[in-house]
Protein backbone atom coordinates (compact mmCIF):
# COMPACT_ATOMS: atom_id res chain seq x y z
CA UNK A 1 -125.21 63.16 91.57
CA UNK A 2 -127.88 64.56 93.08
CA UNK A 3 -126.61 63.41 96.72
CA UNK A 4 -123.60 64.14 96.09
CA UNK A 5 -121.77 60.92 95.55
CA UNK A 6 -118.70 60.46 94.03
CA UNK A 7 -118.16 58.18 90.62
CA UNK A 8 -114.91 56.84 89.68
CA UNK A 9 -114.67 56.08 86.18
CA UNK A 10 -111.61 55.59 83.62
CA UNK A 11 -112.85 58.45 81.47
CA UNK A 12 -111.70 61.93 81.66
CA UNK A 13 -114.15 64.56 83.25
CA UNK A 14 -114.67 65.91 79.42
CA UNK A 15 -115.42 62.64 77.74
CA UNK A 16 -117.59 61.86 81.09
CA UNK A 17 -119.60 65.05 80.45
CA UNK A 18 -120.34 64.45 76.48
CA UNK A 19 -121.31 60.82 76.90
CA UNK A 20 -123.64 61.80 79.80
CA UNK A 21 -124.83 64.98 78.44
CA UNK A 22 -124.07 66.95 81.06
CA UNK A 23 -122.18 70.99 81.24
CA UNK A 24 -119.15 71.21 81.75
CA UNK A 25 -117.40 73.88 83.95
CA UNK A 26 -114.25 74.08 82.92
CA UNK A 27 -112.44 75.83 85.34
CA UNK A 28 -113.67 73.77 87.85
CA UNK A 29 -113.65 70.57 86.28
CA UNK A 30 -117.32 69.95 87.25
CA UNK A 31 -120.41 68.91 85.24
CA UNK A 32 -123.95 69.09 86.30
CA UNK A 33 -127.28 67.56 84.88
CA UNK A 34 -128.83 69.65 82.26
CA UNK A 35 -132.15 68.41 84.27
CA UNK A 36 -131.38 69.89 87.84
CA UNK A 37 -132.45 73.18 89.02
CA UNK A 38 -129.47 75.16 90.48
CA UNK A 39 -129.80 78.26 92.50
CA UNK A 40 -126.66 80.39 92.07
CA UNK A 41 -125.10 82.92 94.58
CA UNK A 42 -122.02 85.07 94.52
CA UNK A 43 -119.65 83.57 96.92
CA UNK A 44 -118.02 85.74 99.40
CA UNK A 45 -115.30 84.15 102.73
CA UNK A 46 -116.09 85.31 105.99
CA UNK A 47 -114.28 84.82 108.84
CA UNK A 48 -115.58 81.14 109.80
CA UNK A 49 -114.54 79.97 106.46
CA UNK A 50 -112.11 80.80 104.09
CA UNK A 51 -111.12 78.35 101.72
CA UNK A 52 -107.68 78.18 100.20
CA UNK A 53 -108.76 78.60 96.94
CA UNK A 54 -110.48 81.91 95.54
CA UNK A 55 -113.98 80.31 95.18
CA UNK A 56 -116.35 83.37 93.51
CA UNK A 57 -119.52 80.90 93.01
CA UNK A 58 -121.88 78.95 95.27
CA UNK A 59 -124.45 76.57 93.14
CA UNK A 60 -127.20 75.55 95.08
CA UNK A 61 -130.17 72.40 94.23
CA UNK A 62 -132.45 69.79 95.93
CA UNK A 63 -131.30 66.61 96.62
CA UNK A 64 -134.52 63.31 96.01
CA UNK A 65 -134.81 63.84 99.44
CA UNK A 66 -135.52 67.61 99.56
CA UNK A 67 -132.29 68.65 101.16
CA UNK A 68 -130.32 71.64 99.80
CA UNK A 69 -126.88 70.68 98.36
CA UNK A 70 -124.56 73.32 97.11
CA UNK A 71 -120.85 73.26 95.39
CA UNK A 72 -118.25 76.13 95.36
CA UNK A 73 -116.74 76.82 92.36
CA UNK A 74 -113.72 78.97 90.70
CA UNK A 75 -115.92 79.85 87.98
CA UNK A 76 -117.65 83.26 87.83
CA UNK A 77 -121.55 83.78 88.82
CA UNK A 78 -122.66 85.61 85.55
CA UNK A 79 -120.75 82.68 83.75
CA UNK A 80 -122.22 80.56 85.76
CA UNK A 81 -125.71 81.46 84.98
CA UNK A 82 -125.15 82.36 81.28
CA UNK A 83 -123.96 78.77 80.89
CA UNK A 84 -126.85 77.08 83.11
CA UNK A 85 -129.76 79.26 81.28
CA UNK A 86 -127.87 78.30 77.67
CA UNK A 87 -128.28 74.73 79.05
CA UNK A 88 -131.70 74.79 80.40
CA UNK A 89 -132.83 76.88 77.24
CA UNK A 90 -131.29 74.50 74.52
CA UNK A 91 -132.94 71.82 76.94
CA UNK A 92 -136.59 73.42 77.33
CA UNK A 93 -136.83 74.44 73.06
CA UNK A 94 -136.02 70.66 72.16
CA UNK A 95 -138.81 69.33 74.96
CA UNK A 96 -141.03 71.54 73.67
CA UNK A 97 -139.98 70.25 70.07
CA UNK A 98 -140.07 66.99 70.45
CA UNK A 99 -143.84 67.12 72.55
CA UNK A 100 -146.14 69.47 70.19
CA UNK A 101 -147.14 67.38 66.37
CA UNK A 102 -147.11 69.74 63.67
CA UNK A 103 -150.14 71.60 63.44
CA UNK A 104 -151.86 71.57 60.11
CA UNK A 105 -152.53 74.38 57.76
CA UNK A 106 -155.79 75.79 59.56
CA UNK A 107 -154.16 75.26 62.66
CA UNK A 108 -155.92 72.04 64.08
CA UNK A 109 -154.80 68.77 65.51
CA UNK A 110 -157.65 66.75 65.03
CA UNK A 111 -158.31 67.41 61.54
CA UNK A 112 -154.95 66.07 60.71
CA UNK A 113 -155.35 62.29 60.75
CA UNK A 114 -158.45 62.85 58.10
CA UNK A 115 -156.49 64.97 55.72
CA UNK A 116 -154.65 63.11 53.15
């Protein structure tokens, strides 16, 4: 959720995830929309907070209301961001896909309706 609400549903987090379409982080047990943009960042403690758990990843996005939102996770950053740019390149080739009509043999648009 983009503000950062919490769902309870009967389904596991996987089965969640493929019904939804979103990725799935594993390791973490956390799935994000494939339409979000997330800022990533290697996560490093300091001395006002250290979590219990070794946390190597900070994800970062906008909330609707323009506020920055973020999520530590177990997973590594270069995972991290091979998986999101996998997701928002699968995503972006079947936009553009699904938005351009076939061109026609000499290349135009228009002349397509009159051709039979």
């Amino acid at each position: 959720m983009l503000s950062r609400e919490i769902v309870l549903t009967g389904q596991t987090v996987e089965a969640f995830a493929t019904e939804h379409g979103l990725h799935l982080f594993t390791e973490d047990t956390v799935a994000v929309n494939r339409a979000i943009v997330f800022r990533v960042e290697i996560f490093e403690a300091t001395a006002d907070f250290n979590p219990a758990k070794p946390y190597k990843t900070r994800v970062k996005w906008r909330d609707l209301a323009g506020g920055e939102q973020s999520k530590l996770l177990l997973t590594a950053p270069q995972t991290a961001i091979q998986d999101l740019l996998k997701t928002k390149v699968a995503t972006r080739s079947a936009l553009s896909a699904a938005r351009r009509p076939a061109r026609g043999r000499k290349g135009s648009r228009r002349m397509e309706g009159f051709q039979s």
